[in-house]
Protein backbone atom coordinates (compact mmCIF):
# COMPACT_ATOMS: atom_id res chain seq x y z
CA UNK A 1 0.00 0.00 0.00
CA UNK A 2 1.58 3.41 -1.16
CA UNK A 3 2.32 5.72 1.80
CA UNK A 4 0.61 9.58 1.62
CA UNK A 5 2.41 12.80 1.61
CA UNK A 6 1.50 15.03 4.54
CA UNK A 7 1.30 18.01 2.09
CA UNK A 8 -1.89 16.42 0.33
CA UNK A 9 -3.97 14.95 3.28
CA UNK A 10 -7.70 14.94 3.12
CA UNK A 11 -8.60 15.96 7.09
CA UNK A 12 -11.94 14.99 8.86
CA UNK A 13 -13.21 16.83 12.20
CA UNK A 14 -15.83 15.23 14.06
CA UNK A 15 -17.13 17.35 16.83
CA UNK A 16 -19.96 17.48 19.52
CA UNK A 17 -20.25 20.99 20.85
CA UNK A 18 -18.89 24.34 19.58
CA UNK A 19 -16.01 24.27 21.85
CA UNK A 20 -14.72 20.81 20.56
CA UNK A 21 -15.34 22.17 16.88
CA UNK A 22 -13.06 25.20 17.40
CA UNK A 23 -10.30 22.85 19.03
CA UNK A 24 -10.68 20.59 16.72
CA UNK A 25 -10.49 22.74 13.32
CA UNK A 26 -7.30 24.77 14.90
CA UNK A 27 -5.67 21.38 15.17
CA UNK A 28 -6.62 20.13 12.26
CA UNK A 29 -4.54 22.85 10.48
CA UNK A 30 -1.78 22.94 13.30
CA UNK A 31 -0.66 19.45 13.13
CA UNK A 32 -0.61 18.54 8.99
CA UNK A 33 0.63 20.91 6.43
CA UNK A 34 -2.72 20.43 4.08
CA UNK A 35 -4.05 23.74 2.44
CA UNK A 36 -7.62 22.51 2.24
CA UNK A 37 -10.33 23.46 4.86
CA UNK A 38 -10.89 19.81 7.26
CA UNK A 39 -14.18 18.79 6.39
CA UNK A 40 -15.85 19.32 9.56
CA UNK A 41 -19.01 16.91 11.17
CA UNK A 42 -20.86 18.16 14.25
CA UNK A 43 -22.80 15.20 16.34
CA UNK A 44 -26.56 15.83 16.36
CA UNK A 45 -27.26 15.38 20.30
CA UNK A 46 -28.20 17.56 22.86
CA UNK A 47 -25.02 19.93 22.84
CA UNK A 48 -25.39 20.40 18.81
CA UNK A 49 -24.19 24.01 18.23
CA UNK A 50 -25.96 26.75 16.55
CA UNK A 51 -24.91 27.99 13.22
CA UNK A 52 -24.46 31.36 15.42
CA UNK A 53 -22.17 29.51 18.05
CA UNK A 54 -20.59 27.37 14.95
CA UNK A 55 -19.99 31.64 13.15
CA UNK A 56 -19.06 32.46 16.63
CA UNK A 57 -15.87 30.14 16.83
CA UNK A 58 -14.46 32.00 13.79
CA UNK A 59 -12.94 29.01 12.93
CA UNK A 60 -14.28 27.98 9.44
CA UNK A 61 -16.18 29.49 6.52
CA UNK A 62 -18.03 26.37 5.65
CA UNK A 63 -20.57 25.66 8.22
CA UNK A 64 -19.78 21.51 9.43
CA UNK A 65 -22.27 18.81 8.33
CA UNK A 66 -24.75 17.61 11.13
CA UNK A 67 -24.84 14.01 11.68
CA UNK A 68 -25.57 11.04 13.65
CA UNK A 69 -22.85 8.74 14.83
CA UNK A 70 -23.27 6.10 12.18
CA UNK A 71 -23.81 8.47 9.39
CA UNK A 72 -20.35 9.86 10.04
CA UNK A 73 -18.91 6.38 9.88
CA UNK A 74 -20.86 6.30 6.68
CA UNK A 75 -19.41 9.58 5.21
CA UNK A 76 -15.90 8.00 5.97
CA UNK A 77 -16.45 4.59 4.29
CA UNK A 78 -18.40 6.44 0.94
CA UNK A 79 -15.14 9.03 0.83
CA UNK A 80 -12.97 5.66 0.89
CA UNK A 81 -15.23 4.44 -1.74
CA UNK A 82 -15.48 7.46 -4.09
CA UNK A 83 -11.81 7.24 -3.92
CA UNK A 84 -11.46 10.45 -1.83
CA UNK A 85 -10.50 8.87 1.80
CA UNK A 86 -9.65 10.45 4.71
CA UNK A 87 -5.90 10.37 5.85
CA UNK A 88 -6.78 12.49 9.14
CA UNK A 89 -9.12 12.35 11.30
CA UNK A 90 -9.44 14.43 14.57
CA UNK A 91 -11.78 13.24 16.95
CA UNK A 92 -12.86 16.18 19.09
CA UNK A 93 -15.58 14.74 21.39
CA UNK A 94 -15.66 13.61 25.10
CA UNK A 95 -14.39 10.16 25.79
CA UNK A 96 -17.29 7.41 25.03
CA UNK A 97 -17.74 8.87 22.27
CA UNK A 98 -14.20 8.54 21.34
CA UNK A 99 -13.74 5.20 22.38
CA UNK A 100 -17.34 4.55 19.91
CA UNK A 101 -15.67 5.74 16.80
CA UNK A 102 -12.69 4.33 17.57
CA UNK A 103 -14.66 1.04 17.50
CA UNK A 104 -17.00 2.03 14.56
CA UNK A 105 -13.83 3.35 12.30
CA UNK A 106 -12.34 -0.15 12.99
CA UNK A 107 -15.40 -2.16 12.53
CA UNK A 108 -14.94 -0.46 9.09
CA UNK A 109 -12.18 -2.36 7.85
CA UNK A 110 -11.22 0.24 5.35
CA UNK A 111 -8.31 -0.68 2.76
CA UNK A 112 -6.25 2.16 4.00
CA UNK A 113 -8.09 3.55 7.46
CA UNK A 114 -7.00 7.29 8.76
CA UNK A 115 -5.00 8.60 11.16
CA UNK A 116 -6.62 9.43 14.04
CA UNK A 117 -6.34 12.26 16.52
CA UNK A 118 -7.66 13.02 19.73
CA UNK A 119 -7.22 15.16 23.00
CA UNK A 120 -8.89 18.05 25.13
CA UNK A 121 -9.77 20.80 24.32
CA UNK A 122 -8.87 22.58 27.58
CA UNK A 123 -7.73 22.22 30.91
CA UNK A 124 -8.01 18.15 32.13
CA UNK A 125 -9.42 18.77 35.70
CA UNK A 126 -11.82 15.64 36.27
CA UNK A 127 -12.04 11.95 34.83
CA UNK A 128 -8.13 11.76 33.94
CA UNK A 129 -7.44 8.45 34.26
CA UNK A 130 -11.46 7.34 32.51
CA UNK A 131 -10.90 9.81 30.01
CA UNK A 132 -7.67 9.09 28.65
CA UNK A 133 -8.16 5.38 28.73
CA UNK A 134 -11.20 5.48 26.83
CA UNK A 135 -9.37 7.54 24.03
CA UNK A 136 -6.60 4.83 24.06
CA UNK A 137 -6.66 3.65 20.57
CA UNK A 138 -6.20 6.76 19.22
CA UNK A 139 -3.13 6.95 16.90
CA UNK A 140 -2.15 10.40 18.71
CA UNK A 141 -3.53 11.63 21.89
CA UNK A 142 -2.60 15.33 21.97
CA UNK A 143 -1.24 16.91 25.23
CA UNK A 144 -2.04 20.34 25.89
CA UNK A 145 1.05 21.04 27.85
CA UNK A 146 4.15 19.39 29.21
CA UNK A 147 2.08 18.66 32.89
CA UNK A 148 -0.64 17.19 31.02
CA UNK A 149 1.63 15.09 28.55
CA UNK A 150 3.31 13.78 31.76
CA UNK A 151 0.36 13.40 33.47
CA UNK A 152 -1.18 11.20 30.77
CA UNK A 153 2.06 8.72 29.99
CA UNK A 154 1.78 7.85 33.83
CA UNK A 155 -1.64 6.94 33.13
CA UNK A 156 -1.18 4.80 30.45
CA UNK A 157 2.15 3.35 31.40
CA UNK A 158 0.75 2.42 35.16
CA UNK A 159 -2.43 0.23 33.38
CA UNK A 160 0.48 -1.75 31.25
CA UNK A 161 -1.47 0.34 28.08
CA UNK A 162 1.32 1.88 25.63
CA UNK A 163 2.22 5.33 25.76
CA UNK A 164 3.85 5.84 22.50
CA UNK A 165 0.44 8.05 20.96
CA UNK A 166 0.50 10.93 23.90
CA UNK A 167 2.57 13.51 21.92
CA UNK A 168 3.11 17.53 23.76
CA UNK A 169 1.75 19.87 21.26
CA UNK A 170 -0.38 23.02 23.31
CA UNK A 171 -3.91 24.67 22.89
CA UNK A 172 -4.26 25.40 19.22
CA UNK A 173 -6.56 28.77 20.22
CA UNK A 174 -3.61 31.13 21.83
CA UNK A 175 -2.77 34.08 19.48
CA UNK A 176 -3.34 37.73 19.66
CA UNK A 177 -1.38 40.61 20.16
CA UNK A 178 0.07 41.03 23.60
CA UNK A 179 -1.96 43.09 26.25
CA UNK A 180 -1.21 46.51 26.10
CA UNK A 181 -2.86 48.90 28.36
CA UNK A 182 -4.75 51.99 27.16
CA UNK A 183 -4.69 55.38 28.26
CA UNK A 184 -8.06 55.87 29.69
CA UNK A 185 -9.48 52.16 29.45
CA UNK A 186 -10.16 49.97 32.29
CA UNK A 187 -11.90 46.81 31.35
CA UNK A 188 -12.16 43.57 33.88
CA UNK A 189 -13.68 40.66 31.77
CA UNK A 190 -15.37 37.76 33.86
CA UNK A 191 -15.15 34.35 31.35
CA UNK A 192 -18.59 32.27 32.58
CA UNK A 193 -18.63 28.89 32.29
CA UNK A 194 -21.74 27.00 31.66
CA UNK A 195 -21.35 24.28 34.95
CA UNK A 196 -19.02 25.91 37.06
CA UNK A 197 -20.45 27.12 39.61
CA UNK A 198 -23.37 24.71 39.12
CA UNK A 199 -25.85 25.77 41.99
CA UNK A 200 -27.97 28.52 41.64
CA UNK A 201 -26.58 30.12 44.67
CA UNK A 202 -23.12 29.96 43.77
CA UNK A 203 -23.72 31.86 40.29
CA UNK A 204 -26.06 33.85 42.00
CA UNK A 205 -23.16 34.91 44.20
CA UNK A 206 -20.67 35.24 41.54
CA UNK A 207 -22.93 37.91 40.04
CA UNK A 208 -23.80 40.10 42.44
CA UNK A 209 -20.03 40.27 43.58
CA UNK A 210 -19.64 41.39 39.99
CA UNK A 211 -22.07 43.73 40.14
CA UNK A 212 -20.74 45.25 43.37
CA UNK A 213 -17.22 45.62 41.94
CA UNK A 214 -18.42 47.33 39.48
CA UNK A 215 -20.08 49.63 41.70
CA UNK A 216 -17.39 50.23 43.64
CA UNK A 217 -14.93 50.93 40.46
CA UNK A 218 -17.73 53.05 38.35
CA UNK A 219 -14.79 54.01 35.98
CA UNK A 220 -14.11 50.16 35.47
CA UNK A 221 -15.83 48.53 32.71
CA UNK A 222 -17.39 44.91 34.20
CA UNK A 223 -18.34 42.63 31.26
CA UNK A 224 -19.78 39.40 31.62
CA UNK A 225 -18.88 36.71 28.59
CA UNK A 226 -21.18 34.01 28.11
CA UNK A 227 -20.52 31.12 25.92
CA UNK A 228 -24.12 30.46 24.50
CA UNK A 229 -27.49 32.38 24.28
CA UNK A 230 -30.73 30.81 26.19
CA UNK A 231 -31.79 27.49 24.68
CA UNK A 232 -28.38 27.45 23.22
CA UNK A 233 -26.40 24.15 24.14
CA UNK A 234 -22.71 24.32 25.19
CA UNK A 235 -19.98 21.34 26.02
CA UNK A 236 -21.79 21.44 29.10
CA UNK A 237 -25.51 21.79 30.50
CA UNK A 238 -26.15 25.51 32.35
CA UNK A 239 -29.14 24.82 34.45
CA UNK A 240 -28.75 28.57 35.50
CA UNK A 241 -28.12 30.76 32.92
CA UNK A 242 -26.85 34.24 34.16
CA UNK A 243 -29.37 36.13 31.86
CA UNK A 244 -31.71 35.07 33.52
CA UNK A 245 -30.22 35.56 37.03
CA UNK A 246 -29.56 39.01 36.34
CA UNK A 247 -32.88 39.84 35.70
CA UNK A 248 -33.78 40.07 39.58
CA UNK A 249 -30.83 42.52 40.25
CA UNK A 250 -29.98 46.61 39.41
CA UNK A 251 -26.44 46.07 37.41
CA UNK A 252 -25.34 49.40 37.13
CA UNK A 253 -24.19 51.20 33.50
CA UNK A 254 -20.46 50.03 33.58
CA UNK A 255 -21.89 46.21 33.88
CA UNK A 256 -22.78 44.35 30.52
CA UNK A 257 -23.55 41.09 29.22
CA UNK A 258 -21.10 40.10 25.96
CA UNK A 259 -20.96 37.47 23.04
CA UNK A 260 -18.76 37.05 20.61
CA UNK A 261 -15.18 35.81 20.06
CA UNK A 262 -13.39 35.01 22.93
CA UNK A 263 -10.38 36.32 21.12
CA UNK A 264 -11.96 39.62 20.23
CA UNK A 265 -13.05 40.27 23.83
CA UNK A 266 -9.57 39.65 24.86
CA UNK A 267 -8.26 42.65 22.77
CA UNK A 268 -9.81 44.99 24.97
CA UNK A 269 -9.61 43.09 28.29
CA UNK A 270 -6.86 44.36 31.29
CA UNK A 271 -8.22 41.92 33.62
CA UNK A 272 -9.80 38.34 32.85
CA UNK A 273 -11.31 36.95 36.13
CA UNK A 274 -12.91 32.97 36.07
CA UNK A 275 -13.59 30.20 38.27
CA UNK A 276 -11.18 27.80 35.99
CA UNK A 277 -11.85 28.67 32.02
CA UNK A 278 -9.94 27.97 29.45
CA UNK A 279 -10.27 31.74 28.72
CA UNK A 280 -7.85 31.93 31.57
CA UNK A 281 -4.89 30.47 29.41
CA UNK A 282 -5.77 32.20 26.45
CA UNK A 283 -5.32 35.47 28.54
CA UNK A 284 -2.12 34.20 29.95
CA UNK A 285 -0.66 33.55 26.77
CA UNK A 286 -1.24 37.54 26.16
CA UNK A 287 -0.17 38.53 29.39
CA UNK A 288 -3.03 39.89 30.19
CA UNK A 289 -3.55 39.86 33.89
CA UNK A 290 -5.10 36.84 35.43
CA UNK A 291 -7.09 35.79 38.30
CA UNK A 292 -8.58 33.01 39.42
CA UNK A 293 -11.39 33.24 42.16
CA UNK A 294 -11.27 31.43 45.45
CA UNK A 295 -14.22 32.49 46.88
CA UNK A 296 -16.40 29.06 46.72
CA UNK A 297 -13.01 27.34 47.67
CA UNK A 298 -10.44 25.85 45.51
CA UNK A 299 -12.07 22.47 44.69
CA UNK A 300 -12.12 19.47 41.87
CA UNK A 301 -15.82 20.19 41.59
CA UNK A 302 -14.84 23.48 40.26
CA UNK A 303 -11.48 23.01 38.58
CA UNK A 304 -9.85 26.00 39.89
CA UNK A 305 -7.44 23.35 41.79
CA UNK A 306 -5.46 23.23 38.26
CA UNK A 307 -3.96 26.46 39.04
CA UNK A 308 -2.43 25.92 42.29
CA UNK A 309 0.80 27.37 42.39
CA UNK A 310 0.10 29.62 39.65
CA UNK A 311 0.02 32.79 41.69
CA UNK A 312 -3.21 33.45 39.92
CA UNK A 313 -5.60 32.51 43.15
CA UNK A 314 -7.50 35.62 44.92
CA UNK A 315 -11.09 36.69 45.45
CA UNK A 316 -13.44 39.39 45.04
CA UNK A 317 -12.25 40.97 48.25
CA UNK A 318 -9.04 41.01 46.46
CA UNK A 319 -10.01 42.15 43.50
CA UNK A 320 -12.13 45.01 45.26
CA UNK A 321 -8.90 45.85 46.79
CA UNK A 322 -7.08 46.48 43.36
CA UNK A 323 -5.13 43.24 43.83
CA UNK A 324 -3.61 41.82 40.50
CA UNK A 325 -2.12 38.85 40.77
CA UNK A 326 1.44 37.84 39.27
CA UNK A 327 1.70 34.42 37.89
CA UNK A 328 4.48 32.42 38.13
CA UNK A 329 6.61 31.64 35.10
CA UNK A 330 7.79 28.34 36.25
CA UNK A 331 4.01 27.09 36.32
CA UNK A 332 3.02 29.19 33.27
CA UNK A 333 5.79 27.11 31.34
CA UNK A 334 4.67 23.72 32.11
CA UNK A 335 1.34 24.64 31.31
CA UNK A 336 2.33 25.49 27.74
CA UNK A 337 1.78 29.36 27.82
CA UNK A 338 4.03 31.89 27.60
CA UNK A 339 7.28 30.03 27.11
CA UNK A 340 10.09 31.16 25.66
CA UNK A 341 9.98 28.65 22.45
CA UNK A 342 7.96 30.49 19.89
CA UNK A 343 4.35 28.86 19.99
CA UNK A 344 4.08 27.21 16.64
CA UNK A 345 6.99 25.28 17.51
CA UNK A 346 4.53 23.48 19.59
CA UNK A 347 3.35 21.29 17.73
CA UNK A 348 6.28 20.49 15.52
CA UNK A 349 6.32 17.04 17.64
CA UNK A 350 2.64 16.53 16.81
CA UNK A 351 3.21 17.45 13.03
CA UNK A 352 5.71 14.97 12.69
CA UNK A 353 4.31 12.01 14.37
CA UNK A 354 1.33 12.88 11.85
CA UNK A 355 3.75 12.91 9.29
CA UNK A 356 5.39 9.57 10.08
CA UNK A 357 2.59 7.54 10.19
CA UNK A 358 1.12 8.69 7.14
CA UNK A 359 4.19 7.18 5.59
CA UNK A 360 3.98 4.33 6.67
CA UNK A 361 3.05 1.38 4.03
CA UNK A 362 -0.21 0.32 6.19
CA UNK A 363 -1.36 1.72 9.75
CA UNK A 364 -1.41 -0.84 12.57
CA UNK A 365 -4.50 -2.51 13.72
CA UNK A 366 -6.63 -0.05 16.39
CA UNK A 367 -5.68 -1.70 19.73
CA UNK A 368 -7.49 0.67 22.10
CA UNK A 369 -7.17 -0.20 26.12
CA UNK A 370 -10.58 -0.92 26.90
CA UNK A 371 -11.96 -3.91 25.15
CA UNK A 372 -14.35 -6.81 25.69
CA UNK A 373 -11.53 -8.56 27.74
CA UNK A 374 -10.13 -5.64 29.73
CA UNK A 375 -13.58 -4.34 30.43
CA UNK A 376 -16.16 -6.24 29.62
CA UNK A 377 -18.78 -4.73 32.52
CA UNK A 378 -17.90 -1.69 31.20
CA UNK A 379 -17.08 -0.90 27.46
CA UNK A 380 -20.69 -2.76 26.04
CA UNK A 381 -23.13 0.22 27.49
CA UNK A 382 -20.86 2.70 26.14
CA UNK A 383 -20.66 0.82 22.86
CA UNK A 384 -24.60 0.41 23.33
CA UNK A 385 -25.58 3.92 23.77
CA UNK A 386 -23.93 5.44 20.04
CA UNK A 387 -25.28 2.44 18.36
CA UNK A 388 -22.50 3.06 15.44
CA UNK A 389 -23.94 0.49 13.08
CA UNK A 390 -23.35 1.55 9.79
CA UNK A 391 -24.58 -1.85 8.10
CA UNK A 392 -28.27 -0.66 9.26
CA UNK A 393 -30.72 0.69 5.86
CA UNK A 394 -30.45 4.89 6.04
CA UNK A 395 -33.54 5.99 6.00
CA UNK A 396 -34.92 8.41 3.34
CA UNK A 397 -35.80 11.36 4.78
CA UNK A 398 -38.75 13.59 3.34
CA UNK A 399 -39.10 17.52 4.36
CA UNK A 400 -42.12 16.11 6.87
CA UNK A 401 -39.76 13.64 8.27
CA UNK A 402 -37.15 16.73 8.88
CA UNK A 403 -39.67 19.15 9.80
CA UNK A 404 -40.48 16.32 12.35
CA UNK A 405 -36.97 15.10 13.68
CA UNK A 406 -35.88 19.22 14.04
CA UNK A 407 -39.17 19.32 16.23
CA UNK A 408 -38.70 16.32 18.11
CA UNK A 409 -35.13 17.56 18.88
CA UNK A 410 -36.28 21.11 20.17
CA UNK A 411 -38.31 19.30 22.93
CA UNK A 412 -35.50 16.90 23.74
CA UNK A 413 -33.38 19.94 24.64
CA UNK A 414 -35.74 21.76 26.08
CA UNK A 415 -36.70 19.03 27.88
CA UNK A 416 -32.79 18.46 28.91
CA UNK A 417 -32.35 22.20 30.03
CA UNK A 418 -35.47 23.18 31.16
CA UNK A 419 -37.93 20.55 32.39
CA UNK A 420 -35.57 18.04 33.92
CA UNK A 421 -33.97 20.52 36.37
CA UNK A 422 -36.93 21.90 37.83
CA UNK A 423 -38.07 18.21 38.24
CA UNK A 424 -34.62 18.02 40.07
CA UNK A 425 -35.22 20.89 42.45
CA UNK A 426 -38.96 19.57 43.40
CA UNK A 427 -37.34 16.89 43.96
CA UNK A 428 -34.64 18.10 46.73
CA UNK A 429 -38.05 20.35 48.31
């Protein structure tokens, strides 16, 4: 079987929320030197972006195909057939879902099957050692960072699983210009998170300390970013949007709600604040001042436990003060931000790994960790809930049918975001 030159890959991106699509795009073009745009697949589920969240990424001009499971597995075996297979294939989704494809794309048995990549798309504060087992298999399993990359060959190594596929590379969204302050402009930018804080009185707290900074700094500008509008679905479920919690306080002028690029918002930010976002790294990379809040304690649940020792860690009382905390550049360098090696040099490792095994003659078998053997109490359900089986008849779809299954899906998520948590809370009464 003839190897394939990196320079003319053909580069898949499966994805299941917006955030996964932007990660998974950005790598896509970081880690193989193809010119075309990936040809990009979103899951249909109940984090399915928006076209406005999909716009919002700025990732892309082409808008990705929606699709089940097994019709992606479909796509991938019709582009094999047509002659036009996939050499690349990034796999941005969370880890059953990973560990699916991975079983679906070798249930395949294509002639020549693609590379496949996987990873996080941000900081890896929960389900380590779950997570990165169940996207064993993968051909490369990006690390965001030097911690993480270390972090994930002990995994591997200490269940006797090979280690060889974890490759250092970094987050593919850092970029911008450096923060530089303005004469005159004072902007703190709080990044919200969809889950974290997840109770109501957490967030509710969260925003009215935010409000009452920026009463106390009227000549501060206090923006709130959100990630997704209401009934918009992120990588994770908000049971409490802040929209809607705002709507029972008096924000005064200098507070607003923002969209948009995260990127954009950055260019005019001299202060990010977050519980533990991802924003936070993209701000470091600037050096735009940092700070992490402590005031619901520094806890797994929340994530913010990643940036111990970063010097980052303060509170509102701190931040009321005119604290601004000064991060440490040992910690900033092992978290891949920052450093003194110029940042596209971070994925040179990742780039050539990609590089090597598309020249091989023929890939090796998919050999992921968990398997009917290894786990067999395990691995079936999460096999059994994608239900990747590609050999099933497609249906034909008429407009009714569509006009049906787009209807049908509105009340699932509504039903997801809206019904089942008040169901929850008369529950706890």
């Amino acid at each position: 079987m003839p190897s394939r030159t990196n320079e003319a890959v053909r580069v898949a991106v499966l994805a299941d929320s917006d955030t996964r699509w932007k990660w998974g795009a950005l790598t896509a073009r970081r880690i193989t030197t193809a010119t075309a745009e990936p040809t990009g697949f979103v899951l249909r589920g109940r984090a399915t972006p928006t076209p406005r969240q999909l716009a919002e990424t700025g990732v892309s001009t082409t808008t990705p195909s929606e699709v089940t499971g097994a019709e992606f597995l479909r796509a991938v075996r019709d582009a094999e057939e047509r002659g036009e297979g996939y050499d690349v294939i990034v796999l941005a989704l969370v880890g059953g879902t990973v560990r699916a494809v991975l079983q679906g794309l070798a249930d395949l048995a294509l002639v020549r099957r693609p590379v496949i990549v996987t990873g996080y798309v941000g900081v890896v504060y929960e389900k380590l050692t779950d997570g990165l087992l169940l996207r064993h298999g993968a051909d490369v399993v990006l690390a965001n960072s030097r911690h993480d990359a270390e972090r994930f060959r002990a995994v591997y190594e200490g269940v006797g699983a090979g280690s060889d596929s974890v490759v250092e590379a970094a987050l593919p969204f850092l970029g911008g210009a450096p923060h530089t302050p303005e004469a005159g402009r004072d902007t703190l930018v709080f990044a919200a998170q969809p889950s974290v804080p997840a109770t109501r009185a957490e967030r509710t707290y969260v925003l009215r300390r935010l409000i009452d900074h920026a009463r106390l700094h009227p000549g501060r500008e206090v923006l709130l970013k959100l990630r997704s509008k209401p009934g918009e679905h992120t990588t994770h479920l908000e049971e409490f949007p802040f929209q809607k919690l705002v709507r029972d306080l008096d924000p005064p002028a200098n507070f607003r709600l923002v969209y948009g690029h995260m990127g954009e918002v950055l260019d005019r930010t001299d202060l990010l604040v977050t519980v533990s976002s991802t924003a936070a790294l993209e701000a470091l990379h600037r050096r735009i001042p940092t700070a992490i809040l402590t005031d619901l304690g520094v806890r797994e649940a929340l994530g913010n436990h990643h940036f111990v020792g970063s010097g980052l860690l303060t509170s509102f009382d701190g931040l009321d003060k005119g604290l601004a905390p000064i991060p440490d550049e040992t910690w900033l360098a092992r978290q891949g931000v920052a450093s003194d090696s110029p940042y596209e040099e971070a994925f040179d490792a990742a780039r050539d790994r990609v590089a090597a095994l598309l020249a091989l003659p023929a890939l090796p078998p998919i050999t992921p960790y968990y398997t009917a053997e290894t786990a067999p109490g395990y691995l079936p359900g999460i096999l059994a809930r994608h239900r990747l089986d590609v050999t099933a008849p497609e249906p034909r779809e008429s407009g009714l049918r569509r006009i049906v299954r787009e209807a049908a899906r509105g009340a699932y998520r509504h039903g997801v975001q809206r019904v089942a948590p008040v169901i929850r809370r008369l529950g706890e009464l």
